[in-house]
PDB file of N, CA and C in Angstrom:
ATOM      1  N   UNK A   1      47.000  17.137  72.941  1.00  0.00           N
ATOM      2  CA  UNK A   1      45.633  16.759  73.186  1.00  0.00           C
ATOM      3  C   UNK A   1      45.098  15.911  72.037  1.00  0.00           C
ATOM      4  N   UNK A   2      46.056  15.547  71.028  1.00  0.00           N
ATOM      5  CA  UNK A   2      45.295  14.786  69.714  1.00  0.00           C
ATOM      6  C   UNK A   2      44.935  13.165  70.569  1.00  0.00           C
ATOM      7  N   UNK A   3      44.354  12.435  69.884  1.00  0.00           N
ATOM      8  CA  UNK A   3      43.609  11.219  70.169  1.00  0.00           C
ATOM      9  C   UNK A   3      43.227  11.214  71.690  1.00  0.00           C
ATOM     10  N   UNK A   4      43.081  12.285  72.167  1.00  0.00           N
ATOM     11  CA  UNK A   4      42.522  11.994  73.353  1.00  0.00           C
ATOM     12  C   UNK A   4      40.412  11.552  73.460  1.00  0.00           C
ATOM     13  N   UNK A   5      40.605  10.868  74.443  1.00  0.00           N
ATOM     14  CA  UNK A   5      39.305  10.207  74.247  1.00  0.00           C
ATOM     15  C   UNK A   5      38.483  10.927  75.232  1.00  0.00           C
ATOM     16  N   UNK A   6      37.090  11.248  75.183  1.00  0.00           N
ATOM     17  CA  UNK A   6      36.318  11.906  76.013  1.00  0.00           C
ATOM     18  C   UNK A   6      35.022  11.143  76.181  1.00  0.00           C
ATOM     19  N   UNK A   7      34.336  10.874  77.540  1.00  0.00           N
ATOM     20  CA  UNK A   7      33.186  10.673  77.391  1.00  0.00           C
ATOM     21  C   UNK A   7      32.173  10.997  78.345  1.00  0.00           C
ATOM     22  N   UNK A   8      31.105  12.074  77.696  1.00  0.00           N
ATOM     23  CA  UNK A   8      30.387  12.579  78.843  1.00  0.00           C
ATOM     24  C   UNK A   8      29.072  12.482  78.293  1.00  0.00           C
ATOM     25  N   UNK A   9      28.179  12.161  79.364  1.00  0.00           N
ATOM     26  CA  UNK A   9      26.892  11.832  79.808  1.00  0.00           C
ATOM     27  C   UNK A   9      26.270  12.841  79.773  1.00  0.00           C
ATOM     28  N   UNK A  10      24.981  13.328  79.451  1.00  0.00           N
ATOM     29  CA  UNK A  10      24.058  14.056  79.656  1.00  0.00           C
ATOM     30  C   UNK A  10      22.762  14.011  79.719  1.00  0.00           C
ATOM     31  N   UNK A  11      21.849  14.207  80.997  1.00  0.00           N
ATOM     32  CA  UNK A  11      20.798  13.905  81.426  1.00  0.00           C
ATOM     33  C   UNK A  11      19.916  15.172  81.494  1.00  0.00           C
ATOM     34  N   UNK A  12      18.588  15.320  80.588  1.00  0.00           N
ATOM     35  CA  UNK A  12      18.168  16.336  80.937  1.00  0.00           C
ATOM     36  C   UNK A  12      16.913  15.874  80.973  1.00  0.00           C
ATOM     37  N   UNK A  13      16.295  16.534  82.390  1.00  0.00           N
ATOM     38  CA  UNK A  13      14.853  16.027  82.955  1.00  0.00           C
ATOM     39  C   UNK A  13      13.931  17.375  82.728  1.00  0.00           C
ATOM     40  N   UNK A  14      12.937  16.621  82.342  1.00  0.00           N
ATOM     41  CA  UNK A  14      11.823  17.494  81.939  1.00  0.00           C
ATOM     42  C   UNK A  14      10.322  17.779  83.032  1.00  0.00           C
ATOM     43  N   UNK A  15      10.520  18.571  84.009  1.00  0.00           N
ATOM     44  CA  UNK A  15       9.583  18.503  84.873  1.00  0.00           C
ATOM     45  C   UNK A  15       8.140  18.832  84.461  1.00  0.00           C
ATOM     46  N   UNK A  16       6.973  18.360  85.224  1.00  0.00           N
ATOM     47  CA  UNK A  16       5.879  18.423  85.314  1.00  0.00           C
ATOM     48  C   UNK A  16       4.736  17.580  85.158  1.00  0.00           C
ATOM     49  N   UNK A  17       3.908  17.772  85.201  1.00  0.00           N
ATOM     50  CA  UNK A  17       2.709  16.381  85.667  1.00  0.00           C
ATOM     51  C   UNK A  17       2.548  16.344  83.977  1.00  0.00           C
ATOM     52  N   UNK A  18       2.002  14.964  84.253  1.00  0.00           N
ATOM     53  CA  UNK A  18       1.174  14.313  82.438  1.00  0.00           C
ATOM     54  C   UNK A  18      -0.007  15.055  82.389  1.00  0.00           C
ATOM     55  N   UNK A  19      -0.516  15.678  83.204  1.00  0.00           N
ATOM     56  CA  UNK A  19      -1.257  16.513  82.746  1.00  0.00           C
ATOM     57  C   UNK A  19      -1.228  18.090  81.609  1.00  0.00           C
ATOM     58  N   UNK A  20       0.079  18.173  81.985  1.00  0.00           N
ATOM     59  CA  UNK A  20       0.940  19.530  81.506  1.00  0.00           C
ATOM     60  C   UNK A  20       1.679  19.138  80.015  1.00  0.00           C
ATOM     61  N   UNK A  21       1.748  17.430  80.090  1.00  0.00           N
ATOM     62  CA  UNK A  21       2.689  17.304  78.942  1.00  0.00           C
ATOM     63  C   UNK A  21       2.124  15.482  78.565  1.00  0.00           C
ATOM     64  N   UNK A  22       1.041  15.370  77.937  1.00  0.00           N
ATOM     65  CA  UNK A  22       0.193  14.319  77.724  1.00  0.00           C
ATOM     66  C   UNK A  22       1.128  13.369  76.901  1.00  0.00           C
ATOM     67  N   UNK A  23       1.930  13.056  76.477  1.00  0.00           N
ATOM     68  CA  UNK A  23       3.032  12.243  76.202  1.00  0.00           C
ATOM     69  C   UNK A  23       4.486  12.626  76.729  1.00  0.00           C
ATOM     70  N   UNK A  24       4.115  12.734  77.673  1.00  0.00           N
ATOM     71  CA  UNK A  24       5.606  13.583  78.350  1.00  0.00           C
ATOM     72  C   UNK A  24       6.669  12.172  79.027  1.00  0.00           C
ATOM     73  N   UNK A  25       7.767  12.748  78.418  1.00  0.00           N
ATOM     74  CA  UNK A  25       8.779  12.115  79.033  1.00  0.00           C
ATOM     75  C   UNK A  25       9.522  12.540  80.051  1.00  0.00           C
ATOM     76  N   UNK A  26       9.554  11.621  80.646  1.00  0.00           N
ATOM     77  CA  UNK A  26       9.740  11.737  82.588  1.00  0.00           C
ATOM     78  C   UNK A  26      11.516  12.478  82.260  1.00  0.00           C
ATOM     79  N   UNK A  27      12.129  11.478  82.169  1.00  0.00           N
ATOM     80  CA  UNK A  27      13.339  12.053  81.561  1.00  0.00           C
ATOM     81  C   UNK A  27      14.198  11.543  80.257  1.00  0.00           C
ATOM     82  N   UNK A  28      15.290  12.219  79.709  1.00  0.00           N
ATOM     83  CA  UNK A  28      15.738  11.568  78.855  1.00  0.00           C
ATOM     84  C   UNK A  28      16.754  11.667  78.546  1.00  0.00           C
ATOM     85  N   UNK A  29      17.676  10.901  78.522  1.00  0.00           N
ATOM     86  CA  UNK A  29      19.251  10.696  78.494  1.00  0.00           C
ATOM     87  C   UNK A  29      19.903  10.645  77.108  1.00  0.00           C
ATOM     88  N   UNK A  30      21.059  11.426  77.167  1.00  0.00           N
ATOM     89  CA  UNK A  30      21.735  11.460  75.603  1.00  0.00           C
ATOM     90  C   UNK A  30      22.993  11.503  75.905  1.00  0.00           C
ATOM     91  N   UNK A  31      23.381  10.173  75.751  1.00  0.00           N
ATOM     92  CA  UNK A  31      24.914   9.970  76.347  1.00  0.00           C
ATOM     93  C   UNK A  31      25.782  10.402  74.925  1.00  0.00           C
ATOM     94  N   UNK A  32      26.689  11.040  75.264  1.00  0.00           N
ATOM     95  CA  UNK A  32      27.376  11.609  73.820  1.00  0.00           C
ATOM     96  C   UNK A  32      29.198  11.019  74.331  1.00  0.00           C
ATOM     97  N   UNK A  33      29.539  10.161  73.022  1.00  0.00           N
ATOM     98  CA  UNK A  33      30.962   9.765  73.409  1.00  0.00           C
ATOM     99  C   UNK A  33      31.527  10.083  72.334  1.00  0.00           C
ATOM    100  N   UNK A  34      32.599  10.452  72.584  1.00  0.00           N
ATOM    101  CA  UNK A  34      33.695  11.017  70.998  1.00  0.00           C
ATOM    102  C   UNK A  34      35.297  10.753  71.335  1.00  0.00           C
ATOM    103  N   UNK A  35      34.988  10.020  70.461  1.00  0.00           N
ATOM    104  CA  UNK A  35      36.597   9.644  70.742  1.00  0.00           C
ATOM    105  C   UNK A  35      37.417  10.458  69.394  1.00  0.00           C
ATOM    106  N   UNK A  36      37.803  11.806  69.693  1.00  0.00           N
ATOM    107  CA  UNK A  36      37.917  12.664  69.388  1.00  0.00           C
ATOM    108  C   UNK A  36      39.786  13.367  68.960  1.00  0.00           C
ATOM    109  N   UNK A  37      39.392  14.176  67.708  1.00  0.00           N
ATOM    110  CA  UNK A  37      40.933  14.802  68.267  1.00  0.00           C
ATOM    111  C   UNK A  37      40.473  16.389  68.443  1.00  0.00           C
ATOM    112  N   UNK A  38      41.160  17.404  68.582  1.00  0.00           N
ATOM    113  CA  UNK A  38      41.545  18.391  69.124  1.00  0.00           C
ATOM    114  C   UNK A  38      39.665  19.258  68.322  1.00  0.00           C
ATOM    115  N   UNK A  39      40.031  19.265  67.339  1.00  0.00           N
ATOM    116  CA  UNK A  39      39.034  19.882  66.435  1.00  0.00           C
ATOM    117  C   UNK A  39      37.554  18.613  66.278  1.00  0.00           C
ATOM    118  N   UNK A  40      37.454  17.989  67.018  1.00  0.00           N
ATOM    119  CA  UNK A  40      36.097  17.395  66.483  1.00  0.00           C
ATOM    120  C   UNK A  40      34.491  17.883  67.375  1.00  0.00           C
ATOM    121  N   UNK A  41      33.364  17.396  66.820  1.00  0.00           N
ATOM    122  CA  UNK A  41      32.376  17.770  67.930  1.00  0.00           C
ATOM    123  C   UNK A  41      31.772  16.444  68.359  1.00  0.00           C
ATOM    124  N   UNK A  42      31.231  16.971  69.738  1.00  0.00           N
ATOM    125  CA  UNK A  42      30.360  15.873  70.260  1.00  0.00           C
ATOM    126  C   UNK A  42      28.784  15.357  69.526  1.00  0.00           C
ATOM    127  N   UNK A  43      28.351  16.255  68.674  1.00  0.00           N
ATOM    128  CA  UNK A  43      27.550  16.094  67.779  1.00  0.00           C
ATOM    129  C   UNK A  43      27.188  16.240  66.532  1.00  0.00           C
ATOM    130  N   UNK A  44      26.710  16.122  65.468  1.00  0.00           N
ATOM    131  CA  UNK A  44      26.671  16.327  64.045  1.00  0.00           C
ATOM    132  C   UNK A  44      26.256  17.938  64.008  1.00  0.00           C
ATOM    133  N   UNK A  45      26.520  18.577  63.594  1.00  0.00           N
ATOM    134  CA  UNK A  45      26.324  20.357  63.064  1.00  0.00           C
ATOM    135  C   UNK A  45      24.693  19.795  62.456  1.00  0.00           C
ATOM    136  N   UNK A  46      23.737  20.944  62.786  1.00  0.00           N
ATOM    137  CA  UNK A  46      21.985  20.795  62.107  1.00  0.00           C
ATOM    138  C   UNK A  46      23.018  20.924  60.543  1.00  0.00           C
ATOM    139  N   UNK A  47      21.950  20.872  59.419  1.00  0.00           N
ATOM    140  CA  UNK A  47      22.305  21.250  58.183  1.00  0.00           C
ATOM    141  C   UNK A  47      23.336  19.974  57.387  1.00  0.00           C
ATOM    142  N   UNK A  48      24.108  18.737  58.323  1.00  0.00           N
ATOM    143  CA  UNK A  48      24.849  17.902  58.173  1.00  0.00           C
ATOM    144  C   UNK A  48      24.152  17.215  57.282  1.00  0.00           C
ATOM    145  N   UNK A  49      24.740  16.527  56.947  1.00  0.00           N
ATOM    146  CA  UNK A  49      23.537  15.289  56.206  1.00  0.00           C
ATOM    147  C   UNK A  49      24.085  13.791  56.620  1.00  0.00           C
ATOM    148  N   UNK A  50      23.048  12.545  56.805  1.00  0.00           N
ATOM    149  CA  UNK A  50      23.371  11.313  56.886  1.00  0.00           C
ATOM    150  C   UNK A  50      22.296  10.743  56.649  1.00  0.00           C
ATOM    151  N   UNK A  51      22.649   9.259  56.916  1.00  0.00           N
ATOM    152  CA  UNK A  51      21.419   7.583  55.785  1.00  0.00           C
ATOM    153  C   UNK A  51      21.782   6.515  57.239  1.00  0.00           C
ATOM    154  N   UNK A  52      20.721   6.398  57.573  1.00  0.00           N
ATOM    155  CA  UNK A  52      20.890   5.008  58.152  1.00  0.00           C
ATOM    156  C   UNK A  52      21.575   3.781  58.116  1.00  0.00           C
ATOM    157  N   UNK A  53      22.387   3.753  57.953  1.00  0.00           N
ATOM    158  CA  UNK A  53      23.165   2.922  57.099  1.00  0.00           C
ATOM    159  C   UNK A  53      22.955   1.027  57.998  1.00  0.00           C
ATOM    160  N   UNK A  54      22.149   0.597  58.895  1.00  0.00           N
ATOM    161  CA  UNK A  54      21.550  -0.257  59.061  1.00  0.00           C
ATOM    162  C   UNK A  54      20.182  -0.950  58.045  1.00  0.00           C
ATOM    163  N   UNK A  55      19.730  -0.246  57.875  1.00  0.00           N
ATOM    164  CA  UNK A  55      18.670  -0.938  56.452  1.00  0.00           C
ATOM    165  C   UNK A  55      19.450   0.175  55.266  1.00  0.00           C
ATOM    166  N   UNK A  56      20.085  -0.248  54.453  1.00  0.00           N
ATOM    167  CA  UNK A  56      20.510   0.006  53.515  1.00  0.00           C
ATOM    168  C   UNK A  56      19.598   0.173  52.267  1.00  0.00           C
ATOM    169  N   UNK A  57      19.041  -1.017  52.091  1.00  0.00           N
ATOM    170  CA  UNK A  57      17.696  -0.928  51.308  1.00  0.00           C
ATOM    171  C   UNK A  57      16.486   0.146  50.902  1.00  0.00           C
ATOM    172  N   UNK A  58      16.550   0.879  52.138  1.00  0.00           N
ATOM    173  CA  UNK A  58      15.975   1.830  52.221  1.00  0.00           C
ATOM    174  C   UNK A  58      16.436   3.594  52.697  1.00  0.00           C
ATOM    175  N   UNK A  59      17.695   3.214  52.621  1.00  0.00           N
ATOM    176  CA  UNK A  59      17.955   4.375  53.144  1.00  0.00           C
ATOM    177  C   UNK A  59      18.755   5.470  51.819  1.00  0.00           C
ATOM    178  N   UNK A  60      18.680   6.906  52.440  1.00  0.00           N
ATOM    179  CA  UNK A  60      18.672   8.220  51.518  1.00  0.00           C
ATOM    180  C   UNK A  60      19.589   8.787  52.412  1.00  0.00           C
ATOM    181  N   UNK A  61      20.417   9.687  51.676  1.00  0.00           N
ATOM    182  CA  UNK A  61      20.763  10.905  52.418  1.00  0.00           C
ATOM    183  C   UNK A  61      20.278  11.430  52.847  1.00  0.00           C
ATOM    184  N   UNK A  62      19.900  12.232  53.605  1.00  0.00           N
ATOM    185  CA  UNK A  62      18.783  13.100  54.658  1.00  0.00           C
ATOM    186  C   UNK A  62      19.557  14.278  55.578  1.00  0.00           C
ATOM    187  N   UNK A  63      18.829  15.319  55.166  1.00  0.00           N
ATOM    188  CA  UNK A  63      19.062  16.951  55.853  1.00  0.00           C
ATOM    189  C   UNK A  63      19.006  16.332  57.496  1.00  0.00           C
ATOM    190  N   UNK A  64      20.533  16.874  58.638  1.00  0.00           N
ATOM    191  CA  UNK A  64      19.988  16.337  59.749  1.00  0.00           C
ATOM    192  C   UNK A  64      19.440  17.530  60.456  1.00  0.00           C
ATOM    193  N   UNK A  65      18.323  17.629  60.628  1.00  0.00           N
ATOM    194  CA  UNK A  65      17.142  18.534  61.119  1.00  0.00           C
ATOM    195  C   UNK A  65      17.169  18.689  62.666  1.00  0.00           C
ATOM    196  N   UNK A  66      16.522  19.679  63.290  1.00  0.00           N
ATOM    197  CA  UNK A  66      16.469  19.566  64.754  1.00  0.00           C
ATOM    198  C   UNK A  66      15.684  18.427  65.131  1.00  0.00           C
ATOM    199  N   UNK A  67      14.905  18.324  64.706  1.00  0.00           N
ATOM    200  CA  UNK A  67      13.940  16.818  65.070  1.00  0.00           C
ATOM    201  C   UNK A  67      14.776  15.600  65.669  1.00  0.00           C
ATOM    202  N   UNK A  68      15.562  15.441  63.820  1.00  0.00           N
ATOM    203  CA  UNK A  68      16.044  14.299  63.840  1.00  0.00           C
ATOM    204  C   UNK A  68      17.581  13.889  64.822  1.00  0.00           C
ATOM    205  N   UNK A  69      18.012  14.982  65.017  1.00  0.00           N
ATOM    206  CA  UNK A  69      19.031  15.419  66.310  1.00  0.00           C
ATOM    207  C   UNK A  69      18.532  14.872  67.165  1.00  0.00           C
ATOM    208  N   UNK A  70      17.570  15.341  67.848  1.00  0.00           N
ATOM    209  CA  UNK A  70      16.812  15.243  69.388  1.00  0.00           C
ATOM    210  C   UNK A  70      16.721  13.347  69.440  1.00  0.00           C
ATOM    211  N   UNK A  71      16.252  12.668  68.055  1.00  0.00           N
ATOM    212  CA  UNK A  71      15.959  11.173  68.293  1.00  0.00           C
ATOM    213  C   UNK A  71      17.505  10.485  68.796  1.00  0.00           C
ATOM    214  N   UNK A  72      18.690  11.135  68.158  1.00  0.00           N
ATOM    215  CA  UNK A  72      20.100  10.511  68.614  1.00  0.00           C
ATOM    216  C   UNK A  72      20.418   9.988  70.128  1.00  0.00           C
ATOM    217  N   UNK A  73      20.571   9.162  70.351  1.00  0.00           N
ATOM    218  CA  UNK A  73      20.411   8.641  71.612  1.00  0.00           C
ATOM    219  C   UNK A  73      22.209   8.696  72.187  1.00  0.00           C
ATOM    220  N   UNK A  74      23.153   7.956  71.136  1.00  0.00           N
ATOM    221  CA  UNK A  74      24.292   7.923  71.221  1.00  0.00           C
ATOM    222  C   UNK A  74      25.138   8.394  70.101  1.00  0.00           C
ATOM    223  N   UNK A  75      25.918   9.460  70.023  1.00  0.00           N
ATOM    224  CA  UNK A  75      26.935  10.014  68.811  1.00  0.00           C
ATOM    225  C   UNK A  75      28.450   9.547  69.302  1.00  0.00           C
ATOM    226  N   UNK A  76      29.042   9.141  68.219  1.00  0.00           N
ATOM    227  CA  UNK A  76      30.485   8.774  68.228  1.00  0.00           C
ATOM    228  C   UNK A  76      31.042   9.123  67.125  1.00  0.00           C
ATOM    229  N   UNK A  77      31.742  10.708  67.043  1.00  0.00           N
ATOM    230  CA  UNK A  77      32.464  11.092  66.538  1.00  0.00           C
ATOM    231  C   UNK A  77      33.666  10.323  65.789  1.00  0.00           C
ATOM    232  N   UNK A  78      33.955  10.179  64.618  1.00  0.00           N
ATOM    233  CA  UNK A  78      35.416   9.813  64.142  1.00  0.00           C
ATOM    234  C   UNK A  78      35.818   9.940  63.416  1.00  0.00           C
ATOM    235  N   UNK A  79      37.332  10.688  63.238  1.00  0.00           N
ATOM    236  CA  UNK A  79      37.877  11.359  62.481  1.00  0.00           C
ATOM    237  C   UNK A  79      38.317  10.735  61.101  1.00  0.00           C
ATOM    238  N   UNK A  80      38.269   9.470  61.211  1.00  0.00           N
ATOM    239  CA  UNK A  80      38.704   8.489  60.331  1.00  0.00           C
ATOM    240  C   UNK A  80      38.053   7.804  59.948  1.00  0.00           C
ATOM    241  N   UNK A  81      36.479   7.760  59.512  1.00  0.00           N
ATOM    242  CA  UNK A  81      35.647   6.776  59.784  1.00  0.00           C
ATOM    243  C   UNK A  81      34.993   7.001  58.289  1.00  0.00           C
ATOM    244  N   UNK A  82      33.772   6.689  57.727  1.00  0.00           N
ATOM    245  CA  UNK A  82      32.980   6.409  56.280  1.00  0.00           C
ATOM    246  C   UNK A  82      33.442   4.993  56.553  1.00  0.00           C
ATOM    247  N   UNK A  83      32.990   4.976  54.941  1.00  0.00           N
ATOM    248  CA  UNK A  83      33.314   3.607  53.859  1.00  0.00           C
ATOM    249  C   UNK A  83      34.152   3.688  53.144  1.00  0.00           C
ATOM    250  N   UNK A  84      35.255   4.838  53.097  1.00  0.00           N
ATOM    251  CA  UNK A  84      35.910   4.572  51.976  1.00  0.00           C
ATOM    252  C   UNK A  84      37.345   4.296  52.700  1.00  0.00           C
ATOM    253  N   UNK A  85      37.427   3.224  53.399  1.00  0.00           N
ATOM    254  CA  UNK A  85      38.692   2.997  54.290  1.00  0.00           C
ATOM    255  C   UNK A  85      39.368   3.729  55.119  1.00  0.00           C
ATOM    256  N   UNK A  86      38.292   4.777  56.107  1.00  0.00           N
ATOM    257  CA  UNK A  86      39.083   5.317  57.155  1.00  0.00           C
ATOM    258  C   UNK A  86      39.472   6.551  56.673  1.00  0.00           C
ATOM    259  N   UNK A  87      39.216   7.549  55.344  1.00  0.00           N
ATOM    260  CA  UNK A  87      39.466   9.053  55.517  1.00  0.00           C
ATOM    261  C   UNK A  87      38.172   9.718  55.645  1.00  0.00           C
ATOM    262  N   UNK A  88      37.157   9.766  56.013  1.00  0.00           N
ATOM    263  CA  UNK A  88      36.280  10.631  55.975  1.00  0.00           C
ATOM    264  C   UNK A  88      35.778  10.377  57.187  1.00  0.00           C
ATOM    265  N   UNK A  89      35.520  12.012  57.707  1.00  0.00           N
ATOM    266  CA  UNK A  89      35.347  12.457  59.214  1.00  0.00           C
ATOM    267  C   UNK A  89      33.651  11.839  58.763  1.00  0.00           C
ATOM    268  N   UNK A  90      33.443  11.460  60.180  1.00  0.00           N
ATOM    269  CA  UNK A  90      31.901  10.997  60.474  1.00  0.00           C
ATOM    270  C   UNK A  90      31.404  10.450  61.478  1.00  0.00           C
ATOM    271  N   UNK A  91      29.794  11.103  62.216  1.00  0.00           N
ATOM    272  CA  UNK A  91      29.890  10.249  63.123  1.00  0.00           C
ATOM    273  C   UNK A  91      28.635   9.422  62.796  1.00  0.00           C
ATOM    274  N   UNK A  92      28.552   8.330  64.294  1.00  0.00           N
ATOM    275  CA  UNK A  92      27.457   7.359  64.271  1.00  0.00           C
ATOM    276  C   UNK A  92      26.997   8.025  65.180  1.00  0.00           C
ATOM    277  N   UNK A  93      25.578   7.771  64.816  1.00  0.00           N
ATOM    278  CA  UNK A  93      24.604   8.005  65.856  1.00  0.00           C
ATOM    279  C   UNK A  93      23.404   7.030  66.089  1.00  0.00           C
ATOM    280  N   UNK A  94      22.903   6.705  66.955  1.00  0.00           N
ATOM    281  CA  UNK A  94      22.309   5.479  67.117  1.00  0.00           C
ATOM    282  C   UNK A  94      20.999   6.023  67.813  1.00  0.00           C
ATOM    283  N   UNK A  95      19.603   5.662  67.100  1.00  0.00           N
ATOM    284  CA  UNK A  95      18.465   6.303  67.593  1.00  0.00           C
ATOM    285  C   UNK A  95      17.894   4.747  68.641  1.00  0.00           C
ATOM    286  N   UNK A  96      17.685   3.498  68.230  1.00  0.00           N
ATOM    287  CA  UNK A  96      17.532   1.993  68.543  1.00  0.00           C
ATOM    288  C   UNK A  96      18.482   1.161  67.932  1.00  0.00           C
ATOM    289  N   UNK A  97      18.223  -0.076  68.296  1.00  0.00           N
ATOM    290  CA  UNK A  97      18.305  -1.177  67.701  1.00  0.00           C
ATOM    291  C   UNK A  97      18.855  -1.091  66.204  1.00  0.00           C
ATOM    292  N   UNK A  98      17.527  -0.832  65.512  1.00  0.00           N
ATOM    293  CA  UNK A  98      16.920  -1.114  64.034  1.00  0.00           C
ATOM    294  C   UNK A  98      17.831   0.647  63.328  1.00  0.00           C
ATOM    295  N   UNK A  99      18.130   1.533  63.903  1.00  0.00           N
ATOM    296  CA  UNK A  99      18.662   2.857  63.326  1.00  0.00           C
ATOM    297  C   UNK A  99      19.657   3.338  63.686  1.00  0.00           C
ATOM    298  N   UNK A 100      20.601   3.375  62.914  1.00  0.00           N
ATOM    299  CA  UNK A 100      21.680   3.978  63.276  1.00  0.00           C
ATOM    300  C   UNK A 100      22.327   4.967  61.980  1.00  0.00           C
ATOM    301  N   UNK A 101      22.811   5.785  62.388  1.00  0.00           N
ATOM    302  CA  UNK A 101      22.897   7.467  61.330  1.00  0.00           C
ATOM    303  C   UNK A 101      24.113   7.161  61.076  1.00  0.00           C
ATOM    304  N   UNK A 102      25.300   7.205  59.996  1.00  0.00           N
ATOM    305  CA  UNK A 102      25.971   7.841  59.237  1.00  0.00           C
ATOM    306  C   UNK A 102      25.825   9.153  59.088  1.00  0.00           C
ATOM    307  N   UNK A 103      26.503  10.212  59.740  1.00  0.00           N
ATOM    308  CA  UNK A 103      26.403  11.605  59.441  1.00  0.00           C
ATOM    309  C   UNK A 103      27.778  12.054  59.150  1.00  0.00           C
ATOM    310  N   UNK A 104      27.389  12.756  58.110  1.00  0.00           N
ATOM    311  CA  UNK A 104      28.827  13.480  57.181  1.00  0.00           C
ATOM    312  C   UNK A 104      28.643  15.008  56.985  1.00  0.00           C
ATOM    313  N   UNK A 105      29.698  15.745  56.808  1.00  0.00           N
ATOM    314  CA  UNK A 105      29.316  17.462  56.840  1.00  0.00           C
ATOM    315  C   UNK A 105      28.482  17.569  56.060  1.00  0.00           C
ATOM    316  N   UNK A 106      28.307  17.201  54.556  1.00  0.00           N
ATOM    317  CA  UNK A 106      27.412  17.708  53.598  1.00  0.00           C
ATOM    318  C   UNK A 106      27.123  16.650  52.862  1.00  0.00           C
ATOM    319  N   UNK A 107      26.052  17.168  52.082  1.00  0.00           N
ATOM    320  CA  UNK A 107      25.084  16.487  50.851  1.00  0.00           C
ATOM    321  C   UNK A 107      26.028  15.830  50.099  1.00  0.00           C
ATOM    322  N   UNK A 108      27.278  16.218  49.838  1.00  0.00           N
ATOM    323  CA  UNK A 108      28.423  15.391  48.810  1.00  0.00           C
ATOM    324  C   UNK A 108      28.618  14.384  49.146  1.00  0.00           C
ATOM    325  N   UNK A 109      29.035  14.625  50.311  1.00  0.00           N
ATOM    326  CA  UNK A 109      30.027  13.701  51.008  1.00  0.00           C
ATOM    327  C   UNK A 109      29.076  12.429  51.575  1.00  0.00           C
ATOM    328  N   UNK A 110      27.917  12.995  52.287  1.00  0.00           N
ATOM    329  CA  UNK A 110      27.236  11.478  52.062  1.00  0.00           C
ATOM    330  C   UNK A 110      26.896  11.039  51.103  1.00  0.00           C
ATOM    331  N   UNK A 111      26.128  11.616  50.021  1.00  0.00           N
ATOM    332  CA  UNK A 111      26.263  10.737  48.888  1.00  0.00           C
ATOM    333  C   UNK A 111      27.308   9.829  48.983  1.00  0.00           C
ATOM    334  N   UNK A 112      28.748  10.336  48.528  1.00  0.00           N
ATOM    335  CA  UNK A 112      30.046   9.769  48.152  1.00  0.00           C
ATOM    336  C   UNK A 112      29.677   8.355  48.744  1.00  0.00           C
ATOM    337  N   UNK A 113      30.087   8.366  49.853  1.00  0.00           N
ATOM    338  CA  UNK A 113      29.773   7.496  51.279  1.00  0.00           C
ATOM    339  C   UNK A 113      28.429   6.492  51.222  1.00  0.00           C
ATOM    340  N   UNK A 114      27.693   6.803  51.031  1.00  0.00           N
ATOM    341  CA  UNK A 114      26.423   5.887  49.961  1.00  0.00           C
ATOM    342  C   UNK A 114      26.853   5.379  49.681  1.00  0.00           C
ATOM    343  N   UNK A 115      27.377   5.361  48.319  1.00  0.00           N
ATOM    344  CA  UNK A 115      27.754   4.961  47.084  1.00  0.00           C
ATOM    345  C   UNK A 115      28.884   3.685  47.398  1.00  0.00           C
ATOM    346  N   UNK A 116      29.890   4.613  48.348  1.00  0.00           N
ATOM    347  CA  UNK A 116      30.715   3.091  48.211  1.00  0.00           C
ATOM    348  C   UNK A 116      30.527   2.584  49.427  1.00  0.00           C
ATOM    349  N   UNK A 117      29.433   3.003  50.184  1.00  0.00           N
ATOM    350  CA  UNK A 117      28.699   1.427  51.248  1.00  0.00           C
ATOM    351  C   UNK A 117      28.079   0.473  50.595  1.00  0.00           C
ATOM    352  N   UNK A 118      27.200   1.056  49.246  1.00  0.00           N
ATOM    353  CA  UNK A 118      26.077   0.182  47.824  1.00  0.00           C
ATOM    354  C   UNK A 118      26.977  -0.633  46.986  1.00  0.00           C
ATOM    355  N   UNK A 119      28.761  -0.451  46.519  1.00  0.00           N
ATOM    356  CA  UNK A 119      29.543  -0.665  46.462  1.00  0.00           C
ATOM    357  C   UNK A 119      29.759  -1.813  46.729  1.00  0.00           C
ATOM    358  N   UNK A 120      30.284  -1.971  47.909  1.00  0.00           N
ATOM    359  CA  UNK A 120      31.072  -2.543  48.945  1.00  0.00           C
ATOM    360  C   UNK A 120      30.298  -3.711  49.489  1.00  0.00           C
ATOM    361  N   UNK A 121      28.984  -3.391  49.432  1.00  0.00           N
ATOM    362  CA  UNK A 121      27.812  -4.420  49.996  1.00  0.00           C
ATOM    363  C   UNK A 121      27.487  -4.214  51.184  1.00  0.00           C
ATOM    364  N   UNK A 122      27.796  -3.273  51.893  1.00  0.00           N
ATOM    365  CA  UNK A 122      27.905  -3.074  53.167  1.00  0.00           C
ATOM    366  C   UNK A 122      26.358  -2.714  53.802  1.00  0.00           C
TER     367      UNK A 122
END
């Protein structure tokens, strides 16, 4: 089952009138793809940490929170992935356009991963 690729869709609709939910979203889709091996997840673990790594300029390591979970629109797991040429597990997650997450198990490891994206010029 190693490099096998998976990709599943998930749609979860939120019923009830705008009266019940005054910024309510009708529905909302969180397509999750992982191209995965045996041991990986379809999403970052809460407590993970990652940096936007699209504006660089501005971006921090950051606790990934339930909040900031829920904004992930698309996660892509990979076992081989960072900045430091393909050994560090990580996924992308993509909130728009303009944001996209670098998430790594812990506070170290993104740092690390920072560092040689600030590096690298990336």
């Amino acid at each position: 089952m190693k490099n096998t690729k998976i990709s599943v869709t998930l749609v979860i609709l939120f019923l009830g009138t705008v009266a019940q939910y005054p910024t309510a979203i009708a529905a909302k889709s969180l397509a999750i793809k992982s191209e995965t091996s045996e041991t990986s997840e379809a999403l970052p673990a809460l407590g993970s940490y990652g940096f936007n790594w699209l504006q660089p300029n501005k971006a921090k390591c950051m606790k990934i929170s339930n909040n900031l979970l829920k904004t992930f629109r698309v996660c892509q797991f990979k076992k081989d992935g960072g900045f430091d040429g393909g050994y560090t597990p990580s996924w992308e997650c993509s909130v728009n356009a303009n944001i996209e997450y670098m998430v790594f198990k812990n506070r170290k490891v993104c740092q690390e991963q920072f560092e040689v994206m600030q590096a690298n010029g990336d």
